[in-house]
N, C-alpha and C. Protein backbone atom coordinates (compact mmCIF):
# COMPACT_ATOMS: atom_id res chain seq x y z
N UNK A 1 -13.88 -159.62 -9.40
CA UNK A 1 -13.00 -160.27 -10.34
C UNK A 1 -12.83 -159.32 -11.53
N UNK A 2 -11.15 -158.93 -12.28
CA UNK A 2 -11.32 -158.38 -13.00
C UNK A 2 -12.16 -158.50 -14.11
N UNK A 3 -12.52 -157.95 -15.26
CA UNK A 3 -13.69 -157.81 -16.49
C UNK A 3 -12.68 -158.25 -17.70
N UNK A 4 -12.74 -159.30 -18.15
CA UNK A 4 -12.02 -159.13 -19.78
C UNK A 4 -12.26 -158.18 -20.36
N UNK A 5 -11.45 -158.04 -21.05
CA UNK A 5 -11.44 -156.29 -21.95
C UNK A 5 -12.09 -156.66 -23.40
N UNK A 6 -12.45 -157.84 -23.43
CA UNK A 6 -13.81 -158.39 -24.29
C UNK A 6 -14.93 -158.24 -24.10
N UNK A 7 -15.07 -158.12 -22.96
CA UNK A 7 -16.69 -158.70 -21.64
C UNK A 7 -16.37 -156.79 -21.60
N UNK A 8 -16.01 -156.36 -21.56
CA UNK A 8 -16.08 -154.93 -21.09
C UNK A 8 -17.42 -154.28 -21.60
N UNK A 9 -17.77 -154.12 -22.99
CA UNK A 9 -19.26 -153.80 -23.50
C UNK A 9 -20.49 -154.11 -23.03
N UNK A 10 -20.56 -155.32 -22.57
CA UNK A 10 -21.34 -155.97 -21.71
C UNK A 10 -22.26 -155.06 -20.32
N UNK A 11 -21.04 -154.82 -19.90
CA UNK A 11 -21.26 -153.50 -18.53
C UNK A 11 -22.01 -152.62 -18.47
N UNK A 12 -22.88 -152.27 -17.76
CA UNK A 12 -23.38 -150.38 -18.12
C UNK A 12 -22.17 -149.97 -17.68
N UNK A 13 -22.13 -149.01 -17.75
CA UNK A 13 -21.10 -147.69 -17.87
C UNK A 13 -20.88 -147.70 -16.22
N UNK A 14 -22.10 -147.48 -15.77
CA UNK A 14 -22.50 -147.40 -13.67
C UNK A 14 -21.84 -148.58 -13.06
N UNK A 15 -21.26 -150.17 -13.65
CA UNK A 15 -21.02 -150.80 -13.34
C UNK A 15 -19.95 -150.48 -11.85
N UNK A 16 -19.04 -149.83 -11.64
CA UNK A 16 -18.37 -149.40 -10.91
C UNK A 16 -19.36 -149.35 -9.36
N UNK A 17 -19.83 -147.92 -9.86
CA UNK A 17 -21.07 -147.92 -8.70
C UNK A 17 -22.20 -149.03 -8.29
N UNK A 18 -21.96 -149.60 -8.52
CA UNK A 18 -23.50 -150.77 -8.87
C UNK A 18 -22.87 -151.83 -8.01
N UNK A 19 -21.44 -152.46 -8.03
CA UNK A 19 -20.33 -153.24 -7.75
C UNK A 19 -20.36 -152.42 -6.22
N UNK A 20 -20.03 -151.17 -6.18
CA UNK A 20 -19.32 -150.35 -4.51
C UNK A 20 -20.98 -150.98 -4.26
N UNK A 21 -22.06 -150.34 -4.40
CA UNK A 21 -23.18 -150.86 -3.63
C UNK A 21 -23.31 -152.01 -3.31
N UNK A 22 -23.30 -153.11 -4.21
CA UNK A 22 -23.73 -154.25 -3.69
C UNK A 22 -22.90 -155.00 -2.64
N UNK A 23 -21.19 -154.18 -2.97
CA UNK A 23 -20.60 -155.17 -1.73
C UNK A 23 -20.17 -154.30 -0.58
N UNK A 24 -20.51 -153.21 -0.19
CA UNK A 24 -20.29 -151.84 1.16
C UNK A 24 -21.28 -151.69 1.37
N UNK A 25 -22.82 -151.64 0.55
CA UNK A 25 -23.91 -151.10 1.54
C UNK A 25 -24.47 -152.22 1.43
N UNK A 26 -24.97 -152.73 0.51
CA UNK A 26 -26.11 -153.84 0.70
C UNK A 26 -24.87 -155.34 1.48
N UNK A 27 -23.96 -155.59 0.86
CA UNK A 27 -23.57 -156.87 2.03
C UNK A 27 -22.25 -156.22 3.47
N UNK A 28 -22.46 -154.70 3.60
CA UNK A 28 -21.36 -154.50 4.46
C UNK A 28 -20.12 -155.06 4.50
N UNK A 29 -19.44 -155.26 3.53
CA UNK A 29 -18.10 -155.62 3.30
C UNK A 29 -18.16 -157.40 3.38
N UNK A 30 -18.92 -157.98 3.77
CA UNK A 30 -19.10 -159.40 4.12
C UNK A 30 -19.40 -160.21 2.70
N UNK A 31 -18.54 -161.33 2.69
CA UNK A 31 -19.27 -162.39 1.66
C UNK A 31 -20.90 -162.48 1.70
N UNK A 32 -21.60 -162.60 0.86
CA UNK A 32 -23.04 -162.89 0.66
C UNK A 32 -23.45 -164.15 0.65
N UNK A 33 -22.27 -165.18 0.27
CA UNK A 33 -22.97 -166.69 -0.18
C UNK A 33 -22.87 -167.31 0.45
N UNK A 34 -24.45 -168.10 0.56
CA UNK A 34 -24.93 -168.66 1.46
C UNK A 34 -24.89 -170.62 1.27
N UNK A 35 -23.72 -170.46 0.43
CA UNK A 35 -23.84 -172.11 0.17
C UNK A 35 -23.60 -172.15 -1.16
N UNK A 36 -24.34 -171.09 -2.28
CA UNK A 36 -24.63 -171.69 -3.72
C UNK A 36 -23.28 -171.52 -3.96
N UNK A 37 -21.88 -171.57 -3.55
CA UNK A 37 -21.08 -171.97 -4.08
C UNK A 37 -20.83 -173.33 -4.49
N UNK A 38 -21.02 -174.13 -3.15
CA UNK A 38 -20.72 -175.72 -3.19
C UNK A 38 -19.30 -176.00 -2.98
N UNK A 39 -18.85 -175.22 -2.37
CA UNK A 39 -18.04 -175.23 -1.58
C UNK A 39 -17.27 -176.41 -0.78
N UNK A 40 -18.62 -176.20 -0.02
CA UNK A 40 -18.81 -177.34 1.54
C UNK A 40 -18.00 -176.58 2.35
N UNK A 41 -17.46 -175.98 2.29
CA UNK A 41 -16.64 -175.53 3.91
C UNK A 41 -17.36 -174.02 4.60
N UNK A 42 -18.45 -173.92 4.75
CA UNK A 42 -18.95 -172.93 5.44
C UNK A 42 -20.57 -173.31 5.35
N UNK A 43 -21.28 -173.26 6.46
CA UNK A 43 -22.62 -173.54 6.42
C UNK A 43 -23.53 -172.13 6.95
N UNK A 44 -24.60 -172.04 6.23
CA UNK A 44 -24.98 -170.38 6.59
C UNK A 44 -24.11 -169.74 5.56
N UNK A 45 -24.21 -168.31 6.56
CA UNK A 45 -23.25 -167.26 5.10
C UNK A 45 -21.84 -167.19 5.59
N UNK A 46 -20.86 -167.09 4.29
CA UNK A 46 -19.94 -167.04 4.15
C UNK A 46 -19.54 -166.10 5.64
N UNK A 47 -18.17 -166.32 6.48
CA UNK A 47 -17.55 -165.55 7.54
C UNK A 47 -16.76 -164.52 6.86
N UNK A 48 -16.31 -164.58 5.55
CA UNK A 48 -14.98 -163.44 5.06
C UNK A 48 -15.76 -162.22 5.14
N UNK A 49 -14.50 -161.37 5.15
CA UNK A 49 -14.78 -159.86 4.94
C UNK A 49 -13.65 -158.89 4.74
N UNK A 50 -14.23 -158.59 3.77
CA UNK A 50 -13.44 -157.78 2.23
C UNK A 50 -11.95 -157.01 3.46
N UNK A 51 -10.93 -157.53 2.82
CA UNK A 51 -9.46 -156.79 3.10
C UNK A 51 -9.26 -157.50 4.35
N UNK A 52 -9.98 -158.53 5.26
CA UNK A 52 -9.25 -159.36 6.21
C UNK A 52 -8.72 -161.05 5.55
N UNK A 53 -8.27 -161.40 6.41
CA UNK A 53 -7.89 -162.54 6.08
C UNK A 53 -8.64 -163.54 6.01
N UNK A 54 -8.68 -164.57 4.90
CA UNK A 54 -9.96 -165.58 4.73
C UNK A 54 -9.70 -166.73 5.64
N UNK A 55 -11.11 -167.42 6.18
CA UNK A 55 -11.46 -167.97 6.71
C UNK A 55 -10.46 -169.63 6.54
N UNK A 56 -9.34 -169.95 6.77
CA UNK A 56 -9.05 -171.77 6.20
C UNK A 56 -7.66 -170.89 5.56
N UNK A 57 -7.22 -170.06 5.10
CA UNK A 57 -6.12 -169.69 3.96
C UNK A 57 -5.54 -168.67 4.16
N UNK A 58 -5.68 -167.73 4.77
CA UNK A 58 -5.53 -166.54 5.61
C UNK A 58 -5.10 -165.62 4.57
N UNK A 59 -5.24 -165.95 3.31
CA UNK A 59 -4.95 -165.05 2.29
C UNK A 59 -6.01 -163.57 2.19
N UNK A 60 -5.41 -162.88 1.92
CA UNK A 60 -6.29 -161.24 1.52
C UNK A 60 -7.42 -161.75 1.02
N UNK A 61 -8.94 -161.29 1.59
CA UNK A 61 -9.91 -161.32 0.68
C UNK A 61 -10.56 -160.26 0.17
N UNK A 62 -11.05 -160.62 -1.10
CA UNK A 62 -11.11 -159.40 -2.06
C UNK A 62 -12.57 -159.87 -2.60
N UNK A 63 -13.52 -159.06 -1.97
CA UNK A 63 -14.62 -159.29 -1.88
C UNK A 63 -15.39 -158.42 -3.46
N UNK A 64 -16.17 -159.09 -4.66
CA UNK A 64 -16.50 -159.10 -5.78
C UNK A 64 -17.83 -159.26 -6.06
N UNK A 65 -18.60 -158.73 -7.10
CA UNK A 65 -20.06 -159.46 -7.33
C UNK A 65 -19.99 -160.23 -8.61
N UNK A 66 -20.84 -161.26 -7.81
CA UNK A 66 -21.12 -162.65 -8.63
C UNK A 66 -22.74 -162.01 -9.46
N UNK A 67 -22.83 -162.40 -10.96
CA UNK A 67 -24.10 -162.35 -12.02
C UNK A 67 -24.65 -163.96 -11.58
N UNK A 68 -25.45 -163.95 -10.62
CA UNK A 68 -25.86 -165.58 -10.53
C UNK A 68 -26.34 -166.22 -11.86
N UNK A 69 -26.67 -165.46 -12.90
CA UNK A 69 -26.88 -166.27 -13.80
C UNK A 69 -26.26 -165.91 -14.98
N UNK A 70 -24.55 -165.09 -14.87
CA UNK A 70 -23.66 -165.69 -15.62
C UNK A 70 -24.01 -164.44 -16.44
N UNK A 71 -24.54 -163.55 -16.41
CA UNK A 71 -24.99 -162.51 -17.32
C UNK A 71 -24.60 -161.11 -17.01
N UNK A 72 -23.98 -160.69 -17.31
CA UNK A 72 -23.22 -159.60 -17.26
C UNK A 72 -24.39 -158.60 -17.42
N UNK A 73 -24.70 -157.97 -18.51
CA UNK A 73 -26.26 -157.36 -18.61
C UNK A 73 -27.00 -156.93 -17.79
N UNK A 74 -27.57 -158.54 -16.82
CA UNK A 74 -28.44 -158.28 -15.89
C UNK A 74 -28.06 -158.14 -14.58
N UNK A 75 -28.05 -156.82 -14.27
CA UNK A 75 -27.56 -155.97 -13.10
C UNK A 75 -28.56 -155.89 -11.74
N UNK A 76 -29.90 -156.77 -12.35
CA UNK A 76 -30.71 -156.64 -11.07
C UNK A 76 -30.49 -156.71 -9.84
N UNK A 77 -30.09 -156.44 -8.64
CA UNK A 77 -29.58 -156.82 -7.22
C UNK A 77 -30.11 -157.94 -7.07
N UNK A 78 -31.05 -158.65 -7.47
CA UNK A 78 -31.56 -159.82 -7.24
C UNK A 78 -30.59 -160.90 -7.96
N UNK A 79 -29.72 -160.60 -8.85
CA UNK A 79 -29.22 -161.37 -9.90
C UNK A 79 -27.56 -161.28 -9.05
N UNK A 80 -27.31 -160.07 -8.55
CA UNK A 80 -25.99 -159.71 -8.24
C UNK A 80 -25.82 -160.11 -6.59
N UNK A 81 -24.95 -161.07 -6.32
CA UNK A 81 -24.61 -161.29 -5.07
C UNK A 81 -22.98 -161.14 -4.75
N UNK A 82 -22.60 -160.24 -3.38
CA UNK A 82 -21.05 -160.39 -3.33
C UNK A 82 -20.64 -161.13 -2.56
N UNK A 83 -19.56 -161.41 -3.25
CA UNK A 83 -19.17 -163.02 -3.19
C UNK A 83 -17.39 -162.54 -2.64
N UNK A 84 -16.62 -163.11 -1.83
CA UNK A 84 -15.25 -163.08 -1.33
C UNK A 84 -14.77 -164.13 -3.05
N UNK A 85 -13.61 -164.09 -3.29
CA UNK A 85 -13.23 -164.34 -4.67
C UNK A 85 -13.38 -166.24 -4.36
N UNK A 86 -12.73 -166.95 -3.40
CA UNK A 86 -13.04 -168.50 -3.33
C UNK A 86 -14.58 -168.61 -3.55
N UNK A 87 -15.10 -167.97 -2.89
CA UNK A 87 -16.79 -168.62 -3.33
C UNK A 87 -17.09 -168.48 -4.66
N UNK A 88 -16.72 -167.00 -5.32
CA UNK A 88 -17.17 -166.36 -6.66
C UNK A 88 -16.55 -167.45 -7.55
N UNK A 89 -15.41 -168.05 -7.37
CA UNK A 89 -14.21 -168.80 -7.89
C UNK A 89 -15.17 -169.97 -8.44
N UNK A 90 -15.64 -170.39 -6.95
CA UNK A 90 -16.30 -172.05 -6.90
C UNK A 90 -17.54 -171.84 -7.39
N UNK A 91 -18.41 -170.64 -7.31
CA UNK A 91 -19.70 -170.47 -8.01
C UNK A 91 -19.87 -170.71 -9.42
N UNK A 92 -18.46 -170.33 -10.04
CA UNK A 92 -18.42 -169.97 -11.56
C UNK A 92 -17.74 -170.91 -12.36
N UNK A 93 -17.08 -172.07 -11.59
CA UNK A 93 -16.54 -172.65 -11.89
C UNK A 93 -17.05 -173.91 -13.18
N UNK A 94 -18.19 -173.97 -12.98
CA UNK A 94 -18.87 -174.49 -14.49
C UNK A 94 -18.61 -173.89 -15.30
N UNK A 95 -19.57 -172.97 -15.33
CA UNK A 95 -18.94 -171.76 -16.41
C UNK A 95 -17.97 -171.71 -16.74
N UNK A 96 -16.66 -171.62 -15.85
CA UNK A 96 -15.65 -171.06 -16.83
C UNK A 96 -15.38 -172.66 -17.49
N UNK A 97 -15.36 -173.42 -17.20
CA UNK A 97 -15.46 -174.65 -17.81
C UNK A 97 -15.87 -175.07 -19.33
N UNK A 98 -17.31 -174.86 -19.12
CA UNK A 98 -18.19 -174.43 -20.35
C UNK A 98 -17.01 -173.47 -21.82
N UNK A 99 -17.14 -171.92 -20.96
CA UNK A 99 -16.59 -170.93 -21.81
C UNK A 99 -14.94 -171.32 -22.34
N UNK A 100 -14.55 -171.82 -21.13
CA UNK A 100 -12.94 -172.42 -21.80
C UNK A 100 -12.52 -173.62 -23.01
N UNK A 101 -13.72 -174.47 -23.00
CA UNK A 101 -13.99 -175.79 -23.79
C UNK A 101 -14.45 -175.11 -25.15
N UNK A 102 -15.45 -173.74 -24.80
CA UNK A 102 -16.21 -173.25 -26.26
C UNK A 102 -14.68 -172.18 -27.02
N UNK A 103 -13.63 -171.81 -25.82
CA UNK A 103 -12.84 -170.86 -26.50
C UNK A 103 -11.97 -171.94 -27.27
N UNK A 104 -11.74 -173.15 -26.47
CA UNK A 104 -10.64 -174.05 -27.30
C UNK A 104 -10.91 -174.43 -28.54
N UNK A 105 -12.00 -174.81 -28.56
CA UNK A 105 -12.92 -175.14 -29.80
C UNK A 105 -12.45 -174.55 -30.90
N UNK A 106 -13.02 -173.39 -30.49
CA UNK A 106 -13.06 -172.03 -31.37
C UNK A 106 -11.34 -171.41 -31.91
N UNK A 107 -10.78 -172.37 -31.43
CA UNK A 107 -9.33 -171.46 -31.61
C UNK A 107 -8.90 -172.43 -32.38
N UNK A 108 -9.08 -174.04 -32.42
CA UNK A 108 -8.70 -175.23 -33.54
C UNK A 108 -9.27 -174.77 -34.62
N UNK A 109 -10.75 -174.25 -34.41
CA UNK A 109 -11.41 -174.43 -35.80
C UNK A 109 -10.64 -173.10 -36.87
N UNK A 110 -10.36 -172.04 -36.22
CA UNK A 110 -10.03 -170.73 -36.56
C UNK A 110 -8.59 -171.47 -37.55
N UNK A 111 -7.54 -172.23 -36.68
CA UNK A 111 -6.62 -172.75 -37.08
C UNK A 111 -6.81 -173.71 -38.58
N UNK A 112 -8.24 -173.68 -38.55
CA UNK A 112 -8.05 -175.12 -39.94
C UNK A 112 -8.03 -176.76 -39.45
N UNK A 113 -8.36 -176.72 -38.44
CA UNK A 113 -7.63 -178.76 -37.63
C UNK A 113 -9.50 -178.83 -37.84
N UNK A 114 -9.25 -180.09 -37.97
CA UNK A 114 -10.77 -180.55 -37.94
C UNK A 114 -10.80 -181.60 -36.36
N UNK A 115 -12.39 -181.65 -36.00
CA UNK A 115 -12.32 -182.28 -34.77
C UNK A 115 -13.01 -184.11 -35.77
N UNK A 116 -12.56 -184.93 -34.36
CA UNK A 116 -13.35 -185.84 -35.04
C UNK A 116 -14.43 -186.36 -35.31
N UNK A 117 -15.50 -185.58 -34.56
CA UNK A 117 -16.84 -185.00 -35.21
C UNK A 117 -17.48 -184.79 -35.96
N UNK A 118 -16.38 -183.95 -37.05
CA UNK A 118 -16.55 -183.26 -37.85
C UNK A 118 -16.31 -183.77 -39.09
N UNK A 119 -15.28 -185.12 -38.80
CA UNK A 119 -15.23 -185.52 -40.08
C UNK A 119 -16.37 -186.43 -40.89
């Protein structure tokens, strides 16, 4: 998934290389997730594989690594799983939840509007 050009600092520099490893040598072009998407439509590990057509949608898959715990930083292979973009999608999907509710927030208050919370 592309990097916001915010989130970009975040990265080591190796990020590039770190990304080709985890999804060509360590998962051989194949989705990695084994469920923790929540999905429901695949039991065991994911069937996609990077540049064929996905499994239900037949759309291009474009196989990515998922920070299982949302942390950019931590680059451990233990932390980094590759994920085909629907799983990475459905994995993160709290999150972006979370981060979209904290950006809205943040963009009233910037504006001057008060919440009713606050009053």
């Amino acid at each position: 998934m592309p990097i916001r050009p915010e989130n970009r600092h975040r990265y080591p520099a190796d990020w590039p290389d770190i990304s080709r490893r985890i999804r060509f040598e360590r998962a051989a072009g194949r989705c990695e997730c084994l469920g923790e998407c929540a999905r429901g439509t695949h039991t065991g590990r994911c069937p996609n594989i990077n540049s064929l057509p996905a499994y239900g949608t037949g759309s291009k898959v474009v196989l990515t690594v998922a920070h299982l715990d949302h942390t950019p930083e931590n680059c451990n292979p233990a932390n980094l799983r590759a994920m085909c973009q629907g799983c990475h999608l459905h994995y993160d999907r709290e999150h972006h939840r979370q981060t979209a509710a904290a950006t809205r927030r943040a963009a009233v208050e910037a504006a001057g509007q008060l919440t009713l919370g606050s009053l």
